[in-house]
C-alpha atoms as a PDB file:
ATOM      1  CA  UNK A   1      45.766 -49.424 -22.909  1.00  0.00           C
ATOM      2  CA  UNK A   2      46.870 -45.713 -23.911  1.00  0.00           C
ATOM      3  CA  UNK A   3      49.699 -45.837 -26.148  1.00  0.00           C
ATOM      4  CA  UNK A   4      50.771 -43.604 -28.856  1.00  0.00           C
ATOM      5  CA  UNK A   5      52.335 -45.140 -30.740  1.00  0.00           C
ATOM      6  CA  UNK A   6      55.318 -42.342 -32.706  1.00  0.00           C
ATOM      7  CA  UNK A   7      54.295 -40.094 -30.575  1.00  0.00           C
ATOM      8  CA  UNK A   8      56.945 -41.480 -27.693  1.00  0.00           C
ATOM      9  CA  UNK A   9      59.696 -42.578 -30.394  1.00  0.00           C
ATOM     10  CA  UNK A  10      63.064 -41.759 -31.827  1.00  0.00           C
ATOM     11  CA  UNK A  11      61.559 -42.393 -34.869  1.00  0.00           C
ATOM     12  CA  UNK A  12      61.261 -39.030 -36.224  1.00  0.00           C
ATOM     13  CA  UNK A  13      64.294 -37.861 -34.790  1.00  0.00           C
ATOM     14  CA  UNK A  14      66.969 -41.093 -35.870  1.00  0.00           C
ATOM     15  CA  UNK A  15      65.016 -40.838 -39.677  1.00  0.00           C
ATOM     16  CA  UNK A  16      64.155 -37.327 -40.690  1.00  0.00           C
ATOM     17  CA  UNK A  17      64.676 -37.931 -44.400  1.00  0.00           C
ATOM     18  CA  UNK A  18      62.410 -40.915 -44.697  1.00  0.00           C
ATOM     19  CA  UNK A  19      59.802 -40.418 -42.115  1.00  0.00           C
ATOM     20  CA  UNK A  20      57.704 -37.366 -40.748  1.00  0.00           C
ATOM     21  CA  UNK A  21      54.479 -36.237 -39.189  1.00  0.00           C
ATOM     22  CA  UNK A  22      53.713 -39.053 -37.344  1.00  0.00           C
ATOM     23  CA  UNK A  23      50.270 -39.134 -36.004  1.00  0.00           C
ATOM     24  CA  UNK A  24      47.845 -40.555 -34.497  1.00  0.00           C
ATOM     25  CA  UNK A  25      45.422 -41.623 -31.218  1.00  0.00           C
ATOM     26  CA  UNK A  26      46.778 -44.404 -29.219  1.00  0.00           C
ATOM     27  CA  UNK A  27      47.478 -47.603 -31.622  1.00  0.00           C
ATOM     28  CA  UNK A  28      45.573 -46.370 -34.591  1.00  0.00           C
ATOM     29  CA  UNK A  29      48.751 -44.041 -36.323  1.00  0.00           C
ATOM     30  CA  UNK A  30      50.078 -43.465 -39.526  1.00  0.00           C
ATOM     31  CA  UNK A  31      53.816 -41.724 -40.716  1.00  0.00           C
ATOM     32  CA  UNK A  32      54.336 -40.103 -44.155  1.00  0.00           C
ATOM     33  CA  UNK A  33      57.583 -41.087 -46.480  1.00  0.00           C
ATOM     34  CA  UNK A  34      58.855 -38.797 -48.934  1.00  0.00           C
ATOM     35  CA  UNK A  35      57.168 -39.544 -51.969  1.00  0.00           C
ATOM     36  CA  UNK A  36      54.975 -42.566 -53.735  1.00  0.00           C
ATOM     37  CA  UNK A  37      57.684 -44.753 -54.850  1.00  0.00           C
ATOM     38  CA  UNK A  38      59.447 -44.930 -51.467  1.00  0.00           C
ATOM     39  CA  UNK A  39      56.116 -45.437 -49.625  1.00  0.00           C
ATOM     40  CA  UNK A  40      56.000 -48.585 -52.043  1.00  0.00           C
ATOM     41  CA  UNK A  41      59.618 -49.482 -51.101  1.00  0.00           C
ATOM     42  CA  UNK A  42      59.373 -48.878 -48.113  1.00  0.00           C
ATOM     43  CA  UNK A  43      55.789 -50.769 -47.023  1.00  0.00           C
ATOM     44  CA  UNK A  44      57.176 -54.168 -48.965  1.00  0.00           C
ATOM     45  CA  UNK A  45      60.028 -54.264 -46.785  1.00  0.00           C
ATOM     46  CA  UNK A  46      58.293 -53.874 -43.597  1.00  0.00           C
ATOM     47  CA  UNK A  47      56.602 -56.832 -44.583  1.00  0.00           C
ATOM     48  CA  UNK A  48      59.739 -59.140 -45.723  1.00  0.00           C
ATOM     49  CA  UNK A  49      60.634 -57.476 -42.074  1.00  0.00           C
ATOM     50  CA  UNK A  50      57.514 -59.425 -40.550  1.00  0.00           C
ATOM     51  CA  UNK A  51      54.863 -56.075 -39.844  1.00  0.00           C
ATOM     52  CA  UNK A  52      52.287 -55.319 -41.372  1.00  0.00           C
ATOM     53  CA  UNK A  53      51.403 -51.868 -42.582  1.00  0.00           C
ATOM     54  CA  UNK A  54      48.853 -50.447 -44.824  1.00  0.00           C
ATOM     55  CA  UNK A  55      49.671 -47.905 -47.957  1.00  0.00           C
ATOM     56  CA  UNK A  56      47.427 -45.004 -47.943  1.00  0.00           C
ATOM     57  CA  UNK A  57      47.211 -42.160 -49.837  1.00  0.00           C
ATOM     58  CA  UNK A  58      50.346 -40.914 -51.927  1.00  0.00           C
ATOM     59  CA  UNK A  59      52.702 -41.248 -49.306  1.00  0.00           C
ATOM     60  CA  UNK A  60      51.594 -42.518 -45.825  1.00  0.00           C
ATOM     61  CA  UNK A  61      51.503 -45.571 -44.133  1.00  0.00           C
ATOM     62  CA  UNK A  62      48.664 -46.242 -41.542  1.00  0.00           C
ATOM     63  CA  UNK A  63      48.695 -49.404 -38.757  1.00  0.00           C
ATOM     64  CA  UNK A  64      45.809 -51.049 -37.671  1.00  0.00           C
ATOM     65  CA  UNK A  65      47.017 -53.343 -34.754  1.00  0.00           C
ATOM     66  CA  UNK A  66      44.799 -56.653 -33.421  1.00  0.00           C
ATOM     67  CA  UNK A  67      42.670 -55.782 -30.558  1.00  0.00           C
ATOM     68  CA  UNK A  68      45.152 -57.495 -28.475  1.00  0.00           C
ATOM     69  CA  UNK A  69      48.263 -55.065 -28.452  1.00  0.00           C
ATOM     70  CA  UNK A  70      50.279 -54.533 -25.726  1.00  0.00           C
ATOM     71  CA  UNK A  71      53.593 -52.578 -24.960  1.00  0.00           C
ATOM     72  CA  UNK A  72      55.631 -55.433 -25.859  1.00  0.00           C
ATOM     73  CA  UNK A  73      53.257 -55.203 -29.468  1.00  0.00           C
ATOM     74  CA  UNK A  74      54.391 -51.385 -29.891  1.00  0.00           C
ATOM     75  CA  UNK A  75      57.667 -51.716 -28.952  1.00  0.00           C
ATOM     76  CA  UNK A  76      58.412 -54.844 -31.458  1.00  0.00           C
ATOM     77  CA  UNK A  77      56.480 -52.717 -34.338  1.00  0.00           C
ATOM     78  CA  UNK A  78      58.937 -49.471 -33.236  1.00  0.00           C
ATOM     79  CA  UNK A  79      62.031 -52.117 -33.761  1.00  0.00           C
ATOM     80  CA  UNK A  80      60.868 -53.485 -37.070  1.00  0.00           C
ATOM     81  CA  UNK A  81      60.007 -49.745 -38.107  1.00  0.00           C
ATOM     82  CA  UNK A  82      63.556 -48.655 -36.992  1.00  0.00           C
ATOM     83  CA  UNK A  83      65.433 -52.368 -38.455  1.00  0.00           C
ATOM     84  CA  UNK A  84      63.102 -51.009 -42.026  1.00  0.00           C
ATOM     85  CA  UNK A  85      64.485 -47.501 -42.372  1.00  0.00           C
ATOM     86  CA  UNK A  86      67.907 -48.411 -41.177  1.00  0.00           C
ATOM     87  CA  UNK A  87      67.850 -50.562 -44.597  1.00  0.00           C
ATOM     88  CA  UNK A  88      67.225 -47.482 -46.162  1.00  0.00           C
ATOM     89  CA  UNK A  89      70.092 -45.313 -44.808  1.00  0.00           C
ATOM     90  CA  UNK A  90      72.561 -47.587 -47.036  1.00  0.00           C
END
């Protein structure tokens, strides 16, 4: 399957102070966060919010989805990304 994953989002667009230059080809992306500390903040409570991401560098996160990742896949780890920086907005 060919899916880019930010690529096709609101992400961007509904959280430009907390997330930018999304990249990526198909399910292997990443997204940058402001700084350090938030990228901390910000991957522990995608996991309390059930996905998985991976820190890397100063300020990006990167996802590595299973071999077995469907549309249904992307679109629940757009909806935990979005329910994650909505906590953030507060």
């Amino acid at each position: 399957m060919t899916h880019r994953l930010f690529h096709r989002t609101r992400l961007k667009a509904t959280h430009p102070n907390l997330l930018s230059t999304p990249r990526g080809i198909n399910t292997f992306a990443a997204i940058d966060l402001p700084n350090t500390e938030m990228q901390g903040k910000f991957t522990k409570a995608c996991h309390l919010n059930g996905l998985h991401v991976e820190r890397c560098g100063a300020q990006s996160l990167r996802f590595r989805p299973s071999l077995v990742y469907e549309k249904k896949h992307a679109d629940l780890t757009i909806e935990l990304l979005d329910k994650t920086a909505k906590q953030f907005e507060k």
